[in-house]
N, C-alpha and C. Protein backbone atom coordinates (compact mmCIF):
# COMPACT_ATOMS: atom_id res chain seq x y z
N UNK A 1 -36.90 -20.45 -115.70
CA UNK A 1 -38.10 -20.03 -114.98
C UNK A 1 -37.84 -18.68 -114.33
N UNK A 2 -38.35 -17.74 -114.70
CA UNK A 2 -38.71 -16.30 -113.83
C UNK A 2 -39.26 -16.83 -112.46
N UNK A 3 -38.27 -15.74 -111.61
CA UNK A 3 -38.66 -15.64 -110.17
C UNK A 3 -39.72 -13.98 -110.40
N UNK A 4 -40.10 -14.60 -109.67
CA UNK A 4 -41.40 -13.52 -109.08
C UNK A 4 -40.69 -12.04 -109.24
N UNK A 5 -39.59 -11.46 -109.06
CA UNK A 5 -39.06 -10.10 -108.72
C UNK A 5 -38.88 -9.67 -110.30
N UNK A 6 -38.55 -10.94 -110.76
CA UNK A 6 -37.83 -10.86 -112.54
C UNK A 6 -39.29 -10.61 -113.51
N UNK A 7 -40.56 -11.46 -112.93
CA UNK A 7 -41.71 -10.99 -113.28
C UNK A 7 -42.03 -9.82 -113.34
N UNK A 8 -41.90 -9.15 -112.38
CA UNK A 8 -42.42 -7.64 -111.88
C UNK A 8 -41.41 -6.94 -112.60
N UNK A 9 -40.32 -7.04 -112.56
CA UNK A 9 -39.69 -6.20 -113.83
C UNK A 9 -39.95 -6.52 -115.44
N UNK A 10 -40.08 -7.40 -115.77
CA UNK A 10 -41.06 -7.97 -117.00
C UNK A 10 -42.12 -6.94 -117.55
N UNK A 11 -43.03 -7.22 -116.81
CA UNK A 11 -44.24 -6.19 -116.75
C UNK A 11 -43.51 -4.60 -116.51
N UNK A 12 -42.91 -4.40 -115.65
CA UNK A 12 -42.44 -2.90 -116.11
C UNK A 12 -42.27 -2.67 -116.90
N UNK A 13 -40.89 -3.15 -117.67
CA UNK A 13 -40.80 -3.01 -119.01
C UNK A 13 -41.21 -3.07 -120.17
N UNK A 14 -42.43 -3.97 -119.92
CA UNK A 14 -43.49 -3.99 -121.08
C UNK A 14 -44.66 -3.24 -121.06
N UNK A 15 -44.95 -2.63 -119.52
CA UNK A 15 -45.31 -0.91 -119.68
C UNK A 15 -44.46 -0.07 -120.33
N UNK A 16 -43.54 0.04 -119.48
CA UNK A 16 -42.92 1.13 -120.04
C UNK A 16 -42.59 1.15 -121.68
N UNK A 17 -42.58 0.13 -122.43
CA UNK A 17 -42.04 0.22 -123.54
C UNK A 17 -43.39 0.32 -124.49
N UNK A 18 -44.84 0.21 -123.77
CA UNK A 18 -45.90 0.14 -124.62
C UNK A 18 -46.04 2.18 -123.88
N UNK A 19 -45.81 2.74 -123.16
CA UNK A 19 -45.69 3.97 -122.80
C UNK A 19 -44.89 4.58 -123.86
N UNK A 20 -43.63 4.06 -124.51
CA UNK A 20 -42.97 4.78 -125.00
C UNK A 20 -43.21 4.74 -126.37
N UNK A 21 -44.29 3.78 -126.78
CA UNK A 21 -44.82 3.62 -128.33
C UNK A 21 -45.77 4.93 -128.40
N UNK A 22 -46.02 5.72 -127.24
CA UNK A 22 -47.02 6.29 -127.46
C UNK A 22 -46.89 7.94 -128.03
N UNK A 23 -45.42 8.12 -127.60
CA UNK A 23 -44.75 9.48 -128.22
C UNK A 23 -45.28 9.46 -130.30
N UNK A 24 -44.99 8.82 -130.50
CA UNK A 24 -45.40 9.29 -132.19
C UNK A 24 -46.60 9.52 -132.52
N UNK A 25 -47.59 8.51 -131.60
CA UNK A 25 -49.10 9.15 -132.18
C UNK A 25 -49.73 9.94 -131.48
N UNK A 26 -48.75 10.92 -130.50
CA UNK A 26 -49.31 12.12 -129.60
C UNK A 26 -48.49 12.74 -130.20
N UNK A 27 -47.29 12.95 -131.11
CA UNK A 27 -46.88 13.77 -131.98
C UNK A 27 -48.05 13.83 -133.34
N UNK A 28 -48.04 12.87 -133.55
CA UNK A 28 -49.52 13.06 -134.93
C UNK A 28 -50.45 13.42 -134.81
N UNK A 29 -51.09 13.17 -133.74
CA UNK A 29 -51.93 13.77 -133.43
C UNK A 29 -52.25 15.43 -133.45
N UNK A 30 -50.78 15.77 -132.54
CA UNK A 30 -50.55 17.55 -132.63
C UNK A 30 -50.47 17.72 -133.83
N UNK A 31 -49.43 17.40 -135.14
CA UNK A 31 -49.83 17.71 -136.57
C UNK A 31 -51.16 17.49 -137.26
N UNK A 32 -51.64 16.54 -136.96
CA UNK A 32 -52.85 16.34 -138.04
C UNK A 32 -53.89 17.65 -137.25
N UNK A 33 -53.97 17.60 -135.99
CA UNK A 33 -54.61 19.13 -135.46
C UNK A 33 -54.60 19.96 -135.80
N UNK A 34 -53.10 20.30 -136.06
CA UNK A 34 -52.38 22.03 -136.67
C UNK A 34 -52.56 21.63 -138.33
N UNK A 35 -52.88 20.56 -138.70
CA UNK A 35 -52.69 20.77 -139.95
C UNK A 35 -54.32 20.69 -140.43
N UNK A 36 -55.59 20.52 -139.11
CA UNK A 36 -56.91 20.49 -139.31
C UNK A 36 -57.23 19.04 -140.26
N UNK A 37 -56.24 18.06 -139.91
CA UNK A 37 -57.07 16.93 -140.41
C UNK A 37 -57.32 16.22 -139.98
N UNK A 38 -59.05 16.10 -139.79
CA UNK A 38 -59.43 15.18 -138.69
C UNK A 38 -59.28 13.84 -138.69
N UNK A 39 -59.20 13.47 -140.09
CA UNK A 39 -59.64 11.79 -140.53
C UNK A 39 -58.36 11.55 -139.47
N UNK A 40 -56.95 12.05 -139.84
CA UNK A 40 -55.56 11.55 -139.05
C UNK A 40 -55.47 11.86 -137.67
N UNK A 41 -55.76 12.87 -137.32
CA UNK A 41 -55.93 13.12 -135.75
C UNK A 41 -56.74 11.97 -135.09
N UNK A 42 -57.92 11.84 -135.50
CA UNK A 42 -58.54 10.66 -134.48
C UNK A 42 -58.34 9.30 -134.94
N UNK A 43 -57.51 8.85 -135.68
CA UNK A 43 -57.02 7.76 -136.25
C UNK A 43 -55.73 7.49 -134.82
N UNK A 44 -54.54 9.20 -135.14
CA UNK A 44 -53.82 8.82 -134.21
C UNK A 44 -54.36 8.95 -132.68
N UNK A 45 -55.40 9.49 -132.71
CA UNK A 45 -55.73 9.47 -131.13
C UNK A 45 -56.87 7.94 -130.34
N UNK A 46 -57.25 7.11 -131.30
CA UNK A 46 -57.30 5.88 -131.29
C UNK A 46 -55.97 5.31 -130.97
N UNK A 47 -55.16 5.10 -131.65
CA UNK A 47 -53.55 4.28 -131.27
C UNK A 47 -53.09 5.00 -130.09
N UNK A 48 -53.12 6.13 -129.61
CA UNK A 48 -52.45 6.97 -128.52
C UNK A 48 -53.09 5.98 -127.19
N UNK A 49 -54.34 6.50 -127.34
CA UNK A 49 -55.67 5.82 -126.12
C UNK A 49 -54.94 4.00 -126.18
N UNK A 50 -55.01 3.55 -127.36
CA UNK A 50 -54.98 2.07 -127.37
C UNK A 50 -53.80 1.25 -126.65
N UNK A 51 -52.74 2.58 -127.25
CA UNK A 51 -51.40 2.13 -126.44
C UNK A 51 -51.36 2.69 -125.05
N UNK A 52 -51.71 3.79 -124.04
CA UNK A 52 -51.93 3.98 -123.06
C UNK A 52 -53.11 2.78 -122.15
N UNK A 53 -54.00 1.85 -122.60
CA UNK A 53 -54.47 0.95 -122.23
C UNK A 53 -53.80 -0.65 -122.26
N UNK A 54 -53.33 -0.53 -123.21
CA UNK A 54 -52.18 -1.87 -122.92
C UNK A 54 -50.84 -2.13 -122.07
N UNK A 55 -50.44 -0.67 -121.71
CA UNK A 55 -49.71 -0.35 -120.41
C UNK A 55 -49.76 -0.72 -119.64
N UNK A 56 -51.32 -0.46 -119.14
CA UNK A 56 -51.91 -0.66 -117.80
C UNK A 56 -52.67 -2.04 -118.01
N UNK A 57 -52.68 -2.76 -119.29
CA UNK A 57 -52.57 -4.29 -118.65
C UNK A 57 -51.59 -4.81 -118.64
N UNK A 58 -50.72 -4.38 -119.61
CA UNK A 58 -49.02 -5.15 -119.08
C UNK A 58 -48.51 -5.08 -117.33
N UNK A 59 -49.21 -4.43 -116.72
CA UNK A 59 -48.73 -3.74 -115.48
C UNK A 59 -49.47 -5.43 -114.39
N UNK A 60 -50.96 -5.76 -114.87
CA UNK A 60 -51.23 -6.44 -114.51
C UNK A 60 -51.05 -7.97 -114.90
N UNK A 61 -49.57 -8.64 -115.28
CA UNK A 61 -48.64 -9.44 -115.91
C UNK A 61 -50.23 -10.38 -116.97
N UNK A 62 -50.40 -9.26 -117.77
CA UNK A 62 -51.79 -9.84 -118.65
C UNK A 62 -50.36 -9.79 -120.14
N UNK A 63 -50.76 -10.24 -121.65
CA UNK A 63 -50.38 -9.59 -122.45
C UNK A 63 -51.07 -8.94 -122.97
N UNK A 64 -51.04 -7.81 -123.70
CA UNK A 64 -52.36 -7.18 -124.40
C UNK A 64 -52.29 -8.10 -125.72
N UNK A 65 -53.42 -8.12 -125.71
CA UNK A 65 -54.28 -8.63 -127.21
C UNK A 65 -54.04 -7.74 -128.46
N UNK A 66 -54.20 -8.75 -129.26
CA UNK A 66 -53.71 -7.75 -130.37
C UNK A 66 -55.25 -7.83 -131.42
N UNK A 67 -55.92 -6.54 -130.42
CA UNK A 67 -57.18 -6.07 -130.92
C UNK A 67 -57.27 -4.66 -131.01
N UNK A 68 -58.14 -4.27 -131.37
CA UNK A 68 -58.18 -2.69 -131.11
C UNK A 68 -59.11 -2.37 -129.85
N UNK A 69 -59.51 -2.85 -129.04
CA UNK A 69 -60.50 -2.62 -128.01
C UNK A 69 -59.72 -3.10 -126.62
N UNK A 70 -58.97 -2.59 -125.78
CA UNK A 70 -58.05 -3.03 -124.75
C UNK A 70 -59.01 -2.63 -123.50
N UNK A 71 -59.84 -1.87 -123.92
CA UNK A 71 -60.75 -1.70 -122.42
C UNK A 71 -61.39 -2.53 -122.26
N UNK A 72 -62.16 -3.67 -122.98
CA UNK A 72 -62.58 -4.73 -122.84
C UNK A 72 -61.63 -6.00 -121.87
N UNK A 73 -60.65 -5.86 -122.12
CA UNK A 73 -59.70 -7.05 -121.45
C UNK A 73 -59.35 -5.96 -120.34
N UNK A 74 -59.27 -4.82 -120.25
CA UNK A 74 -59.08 -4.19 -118.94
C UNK A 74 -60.46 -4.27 -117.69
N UNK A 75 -61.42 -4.09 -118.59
CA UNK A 75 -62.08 -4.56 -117.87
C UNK A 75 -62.65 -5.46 -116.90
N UNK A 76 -62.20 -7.00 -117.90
CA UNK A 76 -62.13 -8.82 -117.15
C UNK A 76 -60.92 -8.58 -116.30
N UNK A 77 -60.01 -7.64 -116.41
CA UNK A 77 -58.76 -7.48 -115.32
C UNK A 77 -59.82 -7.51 -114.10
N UNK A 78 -60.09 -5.93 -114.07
CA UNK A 78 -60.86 -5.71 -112.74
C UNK A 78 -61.79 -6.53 -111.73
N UNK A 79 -62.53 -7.02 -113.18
CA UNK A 79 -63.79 -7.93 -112.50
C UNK A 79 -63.22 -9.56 -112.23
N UNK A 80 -61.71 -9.33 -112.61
CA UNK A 80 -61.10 -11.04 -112.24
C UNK A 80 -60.85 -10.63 -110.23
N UNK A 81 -61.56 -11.66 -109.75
CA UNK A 81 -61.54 -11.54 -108.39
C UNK A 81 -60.01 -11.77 -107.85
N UNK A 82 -59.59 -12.75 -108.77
CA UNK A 82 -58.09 -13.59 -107.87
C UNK A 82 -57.22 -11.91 -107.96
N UNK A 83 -57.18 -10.92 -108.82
CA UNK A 83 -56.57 -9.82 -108.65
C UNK A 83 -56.98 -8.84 -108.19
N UNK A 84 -56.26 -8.69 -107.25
CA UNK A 84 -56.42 -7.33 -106.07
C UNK A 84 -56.21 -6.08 -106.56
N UNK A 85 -57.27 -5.52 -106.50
CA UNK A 85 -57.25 -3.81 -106.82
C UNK A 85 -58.38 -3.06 -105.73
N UNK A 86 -57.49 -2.11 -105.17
CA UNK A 86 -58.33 -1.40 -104.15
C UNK A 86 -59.30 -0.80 -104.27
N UNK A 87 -60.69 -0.47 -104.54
CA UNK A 87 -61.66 0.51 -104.76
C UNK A 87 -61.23 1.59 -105.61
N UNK A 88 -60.46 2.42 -105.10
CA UNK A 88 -60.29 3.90 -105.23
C UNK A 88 -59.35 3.40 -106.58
N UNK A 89 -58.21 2.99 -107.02
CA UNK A 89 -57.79 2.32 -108.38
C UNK A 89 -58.88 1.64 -109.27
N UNK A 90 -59.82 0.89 -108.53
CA UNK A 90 -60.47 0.53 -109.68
C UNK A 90 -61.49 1.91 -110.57
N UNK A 91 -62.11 2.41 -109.47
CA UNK A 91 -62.57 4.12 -110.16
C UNK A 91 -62.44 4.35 -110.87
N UNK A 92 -60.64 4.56 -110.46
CA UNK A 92 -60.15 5.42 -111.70
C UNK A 92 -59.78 4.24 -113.14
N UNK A 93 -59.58 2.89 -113.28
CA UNK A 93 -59.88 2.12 -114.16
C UNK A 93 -61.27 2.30 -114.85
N UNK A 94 -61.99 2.73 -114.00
CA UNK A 94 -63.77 2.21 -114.67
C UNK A 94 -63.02 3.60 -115.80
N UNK A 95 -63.41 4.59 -115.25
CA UNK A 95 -63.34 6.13 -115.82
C UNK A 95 -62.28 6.13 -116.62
N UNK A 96 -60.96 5.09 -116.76
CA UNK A 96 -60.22 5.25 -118.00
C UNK A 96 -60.81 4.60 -119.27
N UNK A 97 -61.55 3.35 -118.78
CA UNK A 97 -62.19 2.40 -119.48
C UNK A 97 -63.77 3.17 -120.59
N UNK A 98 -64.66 3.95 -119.17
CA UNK A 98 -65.36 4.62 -120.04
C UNK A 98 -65.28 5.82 -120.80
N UNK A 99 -64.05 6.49 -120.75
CA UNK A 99 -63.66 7.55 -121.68
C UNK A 99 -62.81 7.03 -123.47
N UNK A 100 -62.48 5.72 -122.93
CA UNK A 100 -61.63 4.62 -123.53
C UNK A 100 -62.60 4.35 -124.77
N UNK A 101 -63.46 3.68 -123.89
CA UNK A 101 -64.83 3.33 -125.02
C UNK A 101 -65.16 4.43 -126.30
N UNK A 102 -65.10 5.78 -126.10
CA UNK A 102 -65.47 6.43 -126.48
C UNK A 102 -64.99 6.26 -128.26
N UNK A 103 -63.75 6.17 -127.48
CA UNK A 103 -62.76 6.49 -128.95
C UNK A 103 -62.77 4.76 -129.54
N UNK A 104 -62.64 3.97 -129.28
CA UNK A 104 -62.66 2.70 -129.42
C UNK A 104 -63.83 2.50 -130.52
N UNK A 105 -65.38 2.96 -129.95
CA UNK A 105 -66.61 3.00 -130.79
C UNK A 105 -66.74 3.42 -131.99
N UNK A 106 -65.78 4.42 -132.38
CA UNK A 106 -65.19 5.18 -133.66
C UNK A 106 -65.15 3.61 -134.85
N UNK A 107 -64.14 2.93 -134.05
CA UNK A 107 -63.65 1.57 -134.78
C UNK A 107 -63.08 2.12 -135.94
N UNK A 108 -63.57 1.94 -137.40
CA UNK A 108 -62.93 2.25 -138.67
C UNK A 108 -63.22 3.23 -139.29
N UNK A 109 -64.30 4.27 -138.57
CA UNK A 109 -64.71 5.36 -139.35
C UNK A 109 -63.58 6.63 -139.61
N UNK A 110 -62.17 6.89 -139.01
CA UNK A 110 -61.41 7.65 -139.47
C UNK A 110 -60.54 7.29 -140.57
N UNK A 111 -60.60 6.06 -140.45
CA UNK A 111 -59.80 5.18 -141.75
C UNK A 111 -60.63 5.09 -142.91
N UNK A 112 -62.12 4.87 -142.85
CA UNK A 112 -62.90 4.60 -144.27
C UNK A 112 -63.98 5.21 -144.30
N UNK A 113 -64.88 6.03 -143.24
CA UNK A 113 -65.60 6.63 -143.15
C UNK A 113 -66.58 5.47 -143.12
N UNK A 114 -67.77 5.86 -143.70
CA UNK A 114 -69.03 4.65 -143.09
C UNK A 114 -69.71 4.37 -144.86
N UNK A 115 -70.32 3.67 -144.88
CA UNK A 115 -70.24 2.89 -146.14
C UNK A 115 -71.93 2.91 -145.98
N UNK A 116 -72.71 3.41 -146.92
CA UNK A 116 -74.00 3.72 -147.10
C UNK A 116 -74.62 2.95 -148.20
N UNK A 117 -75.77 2.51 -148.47
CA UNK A 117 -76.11 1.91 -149.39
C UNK A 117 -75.91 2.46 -150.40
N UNK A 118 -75.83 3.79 -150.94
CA UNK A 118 -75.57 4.83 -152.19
C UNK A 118 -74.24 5.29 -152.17
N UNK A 119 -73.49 5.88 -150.71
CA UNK A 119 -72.33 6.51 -151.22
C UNK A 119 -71.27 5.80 -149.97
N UNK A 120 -70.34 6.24 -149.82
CA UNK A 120 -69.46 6.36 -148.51
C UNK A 120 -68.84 7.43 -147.99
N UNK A 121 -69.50 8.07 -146.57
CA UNK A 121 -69.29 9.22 -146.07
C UNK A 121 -68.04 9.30 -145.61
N UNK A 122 -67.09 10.15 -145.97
CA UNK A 122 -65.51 10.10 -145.63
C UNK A 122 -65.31 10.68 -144.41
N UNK A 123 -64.32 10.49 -144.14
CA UNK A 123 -63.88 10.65 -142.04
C UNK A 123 -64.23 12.01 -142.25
N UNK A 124 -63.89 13.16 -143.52
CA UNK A 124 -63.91 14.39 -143.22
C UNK A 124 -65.10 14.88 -143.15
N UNK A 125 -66.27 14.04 -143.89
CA UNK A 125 -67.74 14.36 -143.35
C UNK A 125 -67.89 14.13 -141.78
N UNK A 126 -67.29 12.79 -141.41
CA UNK A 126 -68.26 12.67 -140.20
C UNK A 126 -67.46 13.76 -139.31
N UNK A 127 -65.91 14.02 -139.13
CA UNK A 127 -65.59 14.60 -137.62
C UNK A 127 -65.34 16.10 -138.04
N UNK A 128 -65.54 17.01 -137.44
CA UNK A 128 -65.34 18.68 -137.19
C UNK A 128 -64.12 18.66 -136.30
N UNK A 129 -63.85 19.92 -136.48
CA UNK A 129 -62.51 20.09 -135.11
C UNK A 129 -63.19 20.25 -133.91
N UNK A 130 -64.44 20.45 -133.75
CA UNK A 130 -64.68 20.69 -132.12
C UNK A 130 -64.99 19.35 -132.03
N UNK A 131 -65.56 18.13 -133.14
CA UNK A 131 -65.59 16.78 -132.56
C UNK A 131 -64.32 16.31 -131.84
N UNK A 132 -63.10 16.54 -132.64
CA UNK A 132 -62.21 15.81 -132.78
C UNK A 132 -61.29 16.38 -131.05
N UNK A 133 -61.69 17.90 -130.69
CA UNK A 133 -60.70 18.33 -129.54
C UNK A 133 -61.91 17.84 -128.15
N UNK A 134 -63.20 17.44 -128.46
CA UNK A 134 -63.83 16.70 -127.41
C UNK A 134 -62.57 15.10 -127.33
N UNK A 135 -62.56 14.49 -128.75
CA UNK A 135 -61.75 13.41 -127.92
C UNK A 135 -60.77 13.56 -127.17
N UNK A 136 -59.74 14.62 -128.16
CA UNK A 136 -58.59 15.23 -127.89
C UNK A 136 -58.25 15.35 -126.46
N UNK A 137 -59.61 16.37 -125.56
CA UNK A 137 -59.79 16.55 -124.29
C UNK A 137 -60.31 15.34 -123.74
N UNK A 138 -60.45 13.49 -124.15
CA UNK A 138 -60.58 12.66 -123.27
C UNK A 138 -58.93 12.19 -123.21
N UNK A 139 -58.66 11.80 -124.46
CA UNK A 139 -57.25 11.39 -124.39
C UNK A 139 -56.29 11.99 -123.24
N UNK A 140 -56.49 13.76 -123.38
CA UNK A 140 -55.44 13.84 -122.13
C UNK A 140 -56.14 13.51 -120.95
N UNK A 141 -57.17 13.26 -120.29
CA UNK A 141 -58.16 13.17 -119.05
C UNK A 141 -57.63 11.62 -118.89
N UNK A 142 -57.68 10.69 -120.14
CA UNK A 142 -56.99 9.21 -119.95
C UNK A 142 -55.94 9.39 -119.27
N UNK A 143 -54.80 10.19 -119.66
CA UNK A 143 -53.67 10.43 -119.76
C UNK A 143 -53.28 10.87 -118.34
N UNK A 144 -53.92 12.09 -117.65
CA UNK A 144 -53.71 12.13 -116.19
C UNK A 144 -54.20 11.16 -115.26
N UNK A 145 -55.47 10.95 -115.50
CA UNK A 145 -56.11 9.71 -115.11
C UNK A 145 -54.76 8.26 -114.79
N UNK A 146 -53.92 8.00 -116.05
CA UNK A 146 -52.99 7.14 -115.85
C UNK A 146 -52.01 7.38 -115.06
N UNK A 147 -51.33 8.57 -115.31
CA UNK A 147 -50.31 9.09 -114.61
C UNK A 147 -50.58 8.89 -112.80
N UNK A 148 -52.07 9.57 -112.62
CA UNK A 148 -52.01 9.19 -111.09
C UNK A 148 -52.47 8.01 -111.03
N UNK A 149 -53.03 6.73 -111.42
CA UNK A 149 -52.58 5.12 -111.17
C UNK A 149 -51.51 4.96 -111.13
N UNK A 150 -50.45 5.34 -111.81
CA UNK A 150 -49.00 4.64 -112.04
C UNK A 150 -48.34 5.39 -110.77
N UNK A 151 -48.81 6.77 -110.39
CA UNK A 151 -47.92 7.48 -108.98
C UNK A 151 -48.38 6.65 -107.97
N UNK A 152 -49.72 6.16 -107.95
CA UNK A 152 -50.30 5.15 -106.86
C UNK A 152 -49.78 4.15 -106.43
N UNK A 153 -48.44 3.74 -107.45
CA UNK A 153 -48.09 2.14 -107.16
C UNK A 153 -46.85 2.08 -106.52
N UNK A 154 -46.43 1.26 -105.89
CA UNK A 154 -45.33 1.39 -105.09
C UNK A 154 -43.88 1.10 -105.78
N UNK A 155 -43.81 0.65 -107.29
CA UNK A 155 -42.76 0.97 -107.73
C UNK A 155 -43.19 2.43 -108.85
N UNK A 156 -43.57 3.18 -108.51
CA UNK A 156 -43.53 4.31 -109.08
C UNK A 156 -42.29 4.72 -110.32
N UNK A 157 -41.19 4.86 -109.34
CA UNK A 157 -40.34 5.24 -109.09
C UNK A 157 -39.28 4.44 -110.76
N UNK A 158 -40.08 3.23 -110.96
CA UNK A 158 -39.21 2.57 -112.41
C UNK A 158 -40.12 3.29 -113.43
N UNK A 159 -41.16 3.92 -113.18
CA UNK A 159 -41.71 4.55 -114.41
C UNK A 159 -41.55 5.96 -114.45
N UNK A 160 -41.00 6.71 -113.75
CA UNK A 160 -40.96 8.32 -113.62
C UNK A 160 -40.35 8.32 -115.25
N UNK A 161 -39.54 8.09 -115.71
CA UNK A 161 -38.85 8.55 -117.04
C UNK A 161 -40.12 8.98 -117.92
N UNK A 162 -40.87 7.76 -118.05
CA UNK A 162 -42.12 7.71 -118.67
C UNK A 162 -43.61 8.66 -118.65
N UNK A 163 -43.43 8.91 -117.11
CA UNK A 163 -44.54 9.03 -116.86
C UNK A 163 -43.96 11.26 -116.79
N UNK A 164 -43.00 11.28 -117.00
CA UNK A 164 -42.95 12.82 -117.18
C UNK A 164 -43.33 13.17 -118.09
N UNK A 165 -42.50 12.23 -119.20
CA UNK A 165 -43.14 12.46 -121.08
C UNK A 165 -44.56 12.63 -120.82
N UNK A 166 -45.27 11.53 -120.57
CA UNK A 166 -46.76 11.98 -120.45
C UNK A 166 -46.75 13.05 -119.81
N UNK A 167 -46.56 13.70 -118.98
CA UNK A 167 -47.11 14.91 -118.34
C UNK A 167 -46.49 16.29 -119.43
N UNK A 168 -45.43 16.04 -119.94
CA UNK A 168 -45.61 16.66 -121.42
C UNK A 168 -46.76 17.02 -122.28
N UNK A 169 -47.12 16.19 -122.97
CA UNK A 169 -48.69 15.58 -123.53
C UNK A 169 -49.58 16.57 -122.95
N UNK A 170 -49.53 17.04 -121.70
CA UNK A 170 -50.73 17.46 -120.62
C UNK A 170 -50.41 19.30 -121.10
């Protein structure tokens, strides 16, 4: 049986280690950019967002689901009463959640494009590069957005390794 202290390191580590999944698809992301391909850029900037949201429910000893939509279960976090979150944290939850959505709504269209009664429009029809650096510019807004929740918390201090890489990213 985990004691309560062994919990709380639990959940660190299963932030931190869903934090550290997130280096390869913020590296892909920068290539498929420089290399102007959108279908892969917002493919990896879906997984970037997805894994920066399962962080921050591992943090709240939740497991993440193994869905593609984590703002949804971040959400029942917030609105679960028995867990305490101060106003000013939840804010900044709503605002990770609705920038979250954004990219989430995409769902399969960078992977297969959208499927028409006559043809199927490919990811490179639907996204442009100025679509793709609007997400681009939510992902990092997620991204600081997280960084100051995680400086907010009083073990800070077990995620600094982590939370510099992200400020890399920035």
């Amino acid at each position: 049986m985990l004691r309560k202290n062994e919990m709380v390191i639990s959940n660190i580590q299963i932030c931190k280690d869903w934090l550290s999944l997130t280096a390869s698809d913020w590296q892909s992301v920068n290539r498929a950019v420089e290399d102007k391909n959108v279908a892969s850029a917002m493919f990896h900037l879906q997984f970037y967002v997805e894994k920066l949201l399962k962080s921050l429910i591992s943090i709240f000893a939740k497991e993440a689901l193994t869905n593609h939509f984590p703002s949804k279960q971040l959400n029942q976090i917030i609105e679960d009463e028995t867990i305490k979150i101060d106003q000013e944290n939840i804010s900044v939850i709503q605002r990770i959640i609705i920038l979250s959505r954004s990219l989430e709504d995409e769902r399969t269209r960078p992977r297969y494009g959208v499927r028409h009664s006559n043809r199927i429009v490919s990811p490179e029809e639907i996204y442009t590069m100025e679509t793709i650096q609007l997400f681009y510019d939510d992902a990092k807004t997620i991204t600081q957005l997280l960084i100051g929740f995680y400086r907010s918390l009083p073990f800070s201090d077990l995620l600094e390794t982590e939370l510099k890489k992200l400020e890399d990213y920035l």
